[in-house]
Protein backbone atom coordinates (compact mmCIF):
# COMPACT_ATOMS: atom_id res chain seq x y z
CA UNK A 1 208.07 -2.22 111.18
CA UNK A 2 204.53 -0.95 111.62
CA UNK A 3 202.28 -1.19 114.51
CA UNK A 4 198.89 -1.93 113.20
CA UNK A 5 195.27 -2.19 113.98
CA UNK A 6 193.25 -4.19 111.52
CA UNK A 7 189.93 -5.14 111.54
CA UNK A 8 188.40 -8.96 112.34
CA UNK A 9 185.77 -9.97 110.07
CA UNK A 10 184.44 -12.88 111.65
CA UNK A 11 184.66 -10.96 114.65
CA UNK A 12 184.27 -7.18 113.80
CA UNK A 13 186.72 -5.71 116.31
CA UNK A 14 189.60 -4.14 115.99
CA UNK A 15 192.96 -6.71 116.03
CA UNK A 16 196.26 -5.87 116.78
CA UNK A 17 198.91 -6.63 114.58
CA UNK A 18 202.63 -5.92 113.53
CA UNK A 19 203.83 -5.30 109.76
CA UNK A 20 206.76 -6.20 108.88
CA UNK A 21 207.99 -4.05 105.02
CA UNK A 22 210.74 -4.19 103.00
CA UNK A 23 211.44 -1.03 102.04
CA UNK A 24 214.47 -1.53 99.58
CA UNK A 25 211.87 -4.47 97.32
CA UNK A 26 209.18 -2.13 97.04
CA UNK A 27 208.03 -0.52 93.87
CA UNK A 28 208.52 3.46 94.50
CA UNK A 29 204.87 3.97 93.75
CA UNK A 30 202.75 4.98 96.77
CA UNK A 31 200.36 2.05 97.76
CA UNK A 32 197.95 1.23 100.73
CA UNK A 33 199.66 -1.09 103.27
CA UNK A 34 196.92 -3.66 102.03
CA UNK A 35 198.40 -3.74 98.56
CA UNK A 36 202.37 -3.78 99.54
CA UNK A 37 204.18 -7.03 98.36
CA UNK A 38 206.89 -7.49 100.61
CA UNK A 39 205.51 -7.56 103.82
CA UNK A 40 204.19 -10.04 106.49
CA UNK A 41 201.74 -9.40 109.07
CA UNK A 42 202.38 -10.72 112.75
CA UNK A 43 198.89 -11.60 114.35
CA UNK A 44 198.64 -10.99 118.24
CA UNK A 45 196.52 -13.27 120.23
CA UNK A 46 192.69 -12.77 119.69
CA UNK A 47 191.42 -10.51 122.35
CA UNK A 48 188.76 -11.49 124.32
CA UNK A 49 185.30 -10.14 122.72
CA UNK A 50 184.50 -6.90 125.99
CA UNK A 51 187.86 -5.88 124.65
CA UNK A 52 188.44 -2.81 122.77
CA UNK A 53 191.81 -1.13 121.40
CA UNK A 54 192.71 2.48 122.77
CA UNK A 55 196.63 2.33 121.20
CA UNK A 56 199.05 -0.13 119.31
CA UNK A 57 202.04 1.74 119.86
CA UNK A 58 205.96 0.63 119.05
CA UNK A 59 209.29 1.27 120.46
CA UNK A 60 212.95 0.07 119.78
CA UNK A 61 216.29 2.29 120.36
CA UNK A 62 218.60 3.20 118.74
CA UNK A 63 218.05 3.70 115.23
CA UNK A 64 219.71 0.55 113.62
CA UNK A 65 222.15 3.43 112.19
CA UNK A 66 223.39 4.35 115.21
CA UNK A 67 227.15 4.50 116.31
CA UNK A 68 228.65 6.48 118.99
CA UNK A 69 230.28 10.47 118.12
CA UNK A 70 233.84 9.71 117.01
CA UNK A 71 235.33 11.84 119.94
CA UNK A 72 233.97 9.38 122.44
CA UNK A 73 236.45 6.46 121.71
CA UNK A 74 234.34 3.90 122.98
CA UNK A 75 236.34 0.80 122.43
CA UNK A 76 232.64 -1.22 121.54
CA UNK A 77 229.10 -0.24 121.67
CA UNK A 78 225.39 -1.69 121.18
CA UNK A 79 225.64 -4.03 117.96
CA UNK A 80 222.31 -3.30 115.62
CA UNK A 81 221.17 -6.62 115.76
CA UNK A 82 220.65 -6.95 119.46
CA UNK A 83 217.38 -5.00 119.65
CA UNK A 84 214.23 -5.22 121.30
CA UNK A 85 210.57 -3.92 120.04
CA UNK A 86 207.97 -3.03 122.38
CA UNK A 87 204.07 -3.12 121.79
CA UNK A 88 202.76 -1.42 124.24
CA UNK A 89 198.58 -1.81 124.14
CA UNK A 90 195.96 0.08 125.73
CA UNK A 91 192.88 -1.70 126.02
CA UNK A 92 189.39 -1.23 127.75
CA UNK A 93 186.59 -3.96 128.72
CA UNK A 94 183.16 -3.11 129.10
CA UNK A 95 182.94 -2.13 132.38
CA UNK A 96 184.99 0.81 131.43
CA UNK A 97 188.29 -1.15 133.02
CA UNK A 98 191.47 0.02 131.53
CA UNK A 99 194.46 -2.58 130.92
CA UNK A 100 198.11 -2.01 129.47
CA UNK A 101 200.04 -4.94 127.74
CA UNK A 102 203.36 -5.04 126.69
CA UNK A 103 204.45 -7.41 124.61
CA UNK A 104 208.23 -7.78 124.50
CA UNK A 105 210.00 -9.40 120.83
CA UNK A 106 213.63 -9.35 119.87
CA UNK A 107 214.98 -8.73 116.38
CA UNK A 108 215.75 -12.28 115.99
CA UNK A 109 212.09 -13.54 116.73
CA UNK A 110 211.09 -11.74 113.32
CA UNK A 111 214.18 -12.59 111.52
CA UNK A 112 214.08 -16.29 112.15
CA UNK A 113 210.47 -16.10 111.59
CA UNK A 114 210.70 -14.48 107.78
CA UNK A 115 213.74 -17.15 106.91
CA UNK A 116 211.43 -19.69 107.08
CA UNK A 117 208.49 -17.70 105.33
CA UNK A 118 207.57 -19.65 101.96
CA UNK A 119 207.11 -17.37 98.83
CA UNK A 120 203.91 -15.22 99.19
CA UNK A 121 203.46 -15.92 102.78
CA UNK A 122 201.84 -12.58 104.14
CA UNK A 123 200.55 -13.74 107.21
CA UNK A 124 202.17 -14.74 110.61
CA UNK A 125 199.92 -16.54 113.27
CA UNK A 126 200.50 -15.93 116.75
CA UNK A 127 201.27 -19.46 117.70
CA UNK A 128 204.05 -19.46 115.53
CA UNK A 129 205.97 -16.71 116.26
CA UNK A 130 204.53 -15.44 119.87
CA UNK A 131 204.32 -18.38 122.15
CA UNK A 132 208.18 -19.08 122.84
CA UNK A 133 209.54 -15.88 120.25
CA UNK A 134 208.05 -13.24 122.85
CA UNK A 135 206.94 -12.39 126.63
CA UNK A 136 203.90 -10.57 127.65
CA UNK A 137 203.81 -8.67 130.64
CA UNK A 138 201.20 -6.48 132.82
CA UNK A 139 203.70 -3.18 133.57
CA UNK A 140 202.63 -1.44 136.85
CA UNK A 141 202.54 1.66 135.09
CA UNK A 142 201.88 2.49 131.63
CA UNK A 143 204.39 3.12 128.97
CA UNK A 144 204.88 6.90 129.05
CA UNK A 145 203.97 8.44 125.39
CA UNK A 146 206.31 11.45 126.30
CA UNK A 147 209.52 9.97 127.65
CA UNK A 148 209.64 7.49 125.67
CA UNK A 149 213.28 6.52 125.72
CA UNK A 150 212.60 3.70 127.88
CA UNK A 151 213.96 0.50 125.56
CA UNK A 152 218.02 0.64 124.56
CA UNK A 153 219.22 -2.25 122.67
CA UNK A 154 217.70 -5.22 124.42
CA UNK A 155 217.19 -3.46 127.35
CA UNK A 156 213.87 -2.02 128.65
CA UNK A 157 212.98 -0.04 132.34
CA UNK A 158 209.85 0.82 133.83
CA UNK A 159 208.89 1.72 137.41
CA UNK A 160 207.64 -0.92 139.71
CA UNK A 161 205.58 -1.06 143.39
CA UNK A 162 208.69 -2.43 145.72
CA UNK A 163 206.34 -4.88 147.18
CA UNK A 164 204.93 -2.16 149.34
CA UNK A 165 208.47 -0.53 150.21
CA UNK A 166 207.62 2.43 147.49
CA UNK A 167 208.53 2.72 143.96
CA UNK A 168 211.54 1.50 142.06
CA UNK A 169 213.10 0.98 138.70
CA UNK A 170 212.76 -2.66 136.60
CA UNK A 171 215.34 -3.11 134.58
CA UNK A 172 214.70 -5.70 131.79
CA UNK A 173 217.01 -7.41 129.88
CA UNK A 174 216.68 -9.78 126.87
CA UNK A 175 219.94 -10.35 125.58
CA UNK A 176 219.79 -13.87 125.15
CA UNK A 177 223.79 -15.20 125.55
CA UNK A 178 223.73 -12.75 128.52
CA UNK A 179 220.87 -14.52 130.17
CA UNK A 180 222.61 -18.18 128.98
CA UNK A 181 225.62 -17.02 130.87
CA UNK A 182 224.10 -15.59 133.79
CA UNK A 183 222.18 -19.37 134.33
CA UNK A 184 225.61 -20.83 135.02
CA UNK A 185 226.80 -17.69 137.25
CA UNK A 186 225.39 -17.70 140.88
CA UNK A 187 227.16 -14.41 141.75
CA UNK A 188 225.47 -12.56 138.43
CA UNK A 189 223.26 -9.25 140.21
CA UNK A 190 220.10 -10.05 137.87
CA UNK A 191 217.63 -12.90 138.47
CA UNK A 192 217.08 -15.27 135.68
CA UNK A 193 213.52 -15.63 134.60
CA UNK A 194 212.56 -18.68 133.06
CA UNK A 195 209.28 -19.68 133.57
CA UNK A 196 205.96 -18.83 131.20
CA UNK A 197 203.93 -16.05 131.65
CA UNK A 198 200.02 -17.20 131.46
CA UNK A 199 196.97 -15.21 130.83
CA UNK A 200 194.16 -17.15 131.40
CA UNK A 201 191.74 -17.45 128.59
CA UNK A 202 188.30 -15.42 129.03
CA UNK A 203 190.40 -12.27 131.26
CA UNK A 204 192.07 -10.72 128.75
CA UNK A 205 191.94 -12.63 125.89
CA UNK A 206 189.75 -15.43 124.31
CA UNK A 207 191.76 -18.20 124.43
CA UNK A 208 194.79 -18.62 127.00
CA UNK A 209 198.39 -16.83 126.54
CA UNK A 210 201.47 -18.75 127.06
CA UNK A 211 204.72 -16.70 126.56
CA UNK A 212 208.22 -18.02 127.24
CA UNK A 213 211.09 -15.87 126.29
CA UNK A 214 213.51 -15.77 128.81
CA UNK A 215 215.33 -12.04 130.29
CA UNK A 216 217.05 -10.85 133.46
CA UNK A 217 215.38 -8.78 135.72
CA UNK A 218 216.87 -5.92 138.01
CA UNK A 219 215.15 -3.89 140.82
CA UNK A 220 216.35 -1.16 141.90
CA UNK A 221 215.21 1.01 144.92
CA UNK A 222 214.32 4.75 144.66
CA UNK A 223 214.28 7.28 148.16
CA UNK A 224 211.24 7.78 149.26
CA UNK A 225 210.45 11.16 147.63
CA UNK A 226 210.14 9.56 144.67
CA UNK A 227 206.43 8.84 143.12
CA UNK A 228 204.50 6.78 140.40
CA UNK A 229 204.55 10.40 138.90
CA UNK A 230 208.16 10.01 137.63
CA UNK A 231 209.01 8.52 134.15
CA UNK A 232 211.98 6.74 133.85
CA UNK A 233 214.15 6.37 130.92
CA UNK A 234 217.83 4.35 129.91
CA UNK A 235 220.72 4.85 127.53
CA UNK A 236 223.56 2.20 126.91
CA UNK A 237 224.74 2.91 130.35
CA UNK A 238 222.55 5.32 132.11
CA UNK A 239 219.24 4.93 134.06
CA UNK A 240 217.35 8.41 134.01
CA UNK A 241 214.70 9.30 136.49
CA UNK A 242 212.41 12.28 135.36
CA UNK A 243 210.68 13.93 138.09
């Protein structure tokens, strides 16, 4: 999967995008990604027009090949298929304004999307695969493009403003029969969001965002000493604080 930027003819800015390739059906010929034959496109929303692109950029850990060293007898571990990408866009308005976006999809969004592709479909429109397939969130601080072990499976942290108690760690997670089982589980440590994230149209982007995918959210509180300065990383089982 490819993180793109494209450009909008009727609108003649740049679009973000994500490409999705089969490697394994494609001829062994070098090609443009324009002229590939097994691949689909996934449209983000249209951004507003005093938007412009600074980075497209795309995380998911592991590698789907993955599997822990022998040695470590771990009696299970993260299956491939429960995986989480992560656009992360930079953008800036005219007023010189800068804005980060991520925009959180599991493996299954693009999976369930492409079963139901019809032959020679290369194009995926946001409103079919972003409204309830995906969440879009506003992080409090940008994506770090040096410690960038921040997504594990379906898992994702970032730090967060403690509602003006200092900074702490978010831990995200979309694992979807986790969350289903945590809704019927008052004593389960993460809260349960459910309800849609909305952009309103003319901020951000032209017309208005409505995302839906559910996750569990964990905050976690950091001493004092600690500062927006910090990255913040995750493994299977480990949070890692980089100071």
């Amino acid at each position: 999967m490819f993180a793109l930027l494209t450009l909008n003819e009727d609108e003649g800015v740049a679009a973000p995008s994500l490409l999705v390739l089969d490697f394994k059906k494609e001829p062994k010929e070098r090609r443009a990604i324009r002229e590939t034959e097994y691949s689909t496109s996934f449209l983000f929303p249209q951004l507003h027009g005093d938007m412009d692109v600074l980075s497209n950029e795309l995380r998911s850990d592991p590698a789907p090949s993955f599997s822990p060293a022998s040695q470590h007898e771990l009696p299970f571990y993260l299956a491939p298929n429960n995986r989480l990408f992560i656009t992360s866009l930079g953008l800036t308005s005219l007023t010189r304004r800068q804005y980060s976006i991520n925009v959180f999809a599991p493996l299954s969004t693009f999976s369930s999307c492409l079963n139901r592709c019809v032959p020679g479909q290369k194009v995926m429109d946001w409103c079919v695969w972003g409204p309830r397939g995906t969440r879009v969130l506003i992080p409090d601080q940008p994506a770090s493009d040096v410690w960038v072990c921040y997504v594990n499976g379906s898992r994702f942290v970032s730090l967060q403003e403690m509602d003006g108690k200092g900074i702490g760690v978010g831990v995200y997670d979309f694992y979807q029969p986790g969350l289903y089982r945590a809704l019927g589980d008052p004593e389960d440590v993460m809260d349960c969001v459910t309800e849609a994230t909305v952009f309103e149209a003319g901020h951000i982007f032209k017309e208005e965002v409505r995302t839906t995918l559910p996750y569990r959210l964990k905050m976690l509180s950091l001493d004092a000493k600690h500062t927006s300065d910090m990255a913040v990383m995750c493994t299977e089982d480990h949070l890692i604080i980089v100071d």
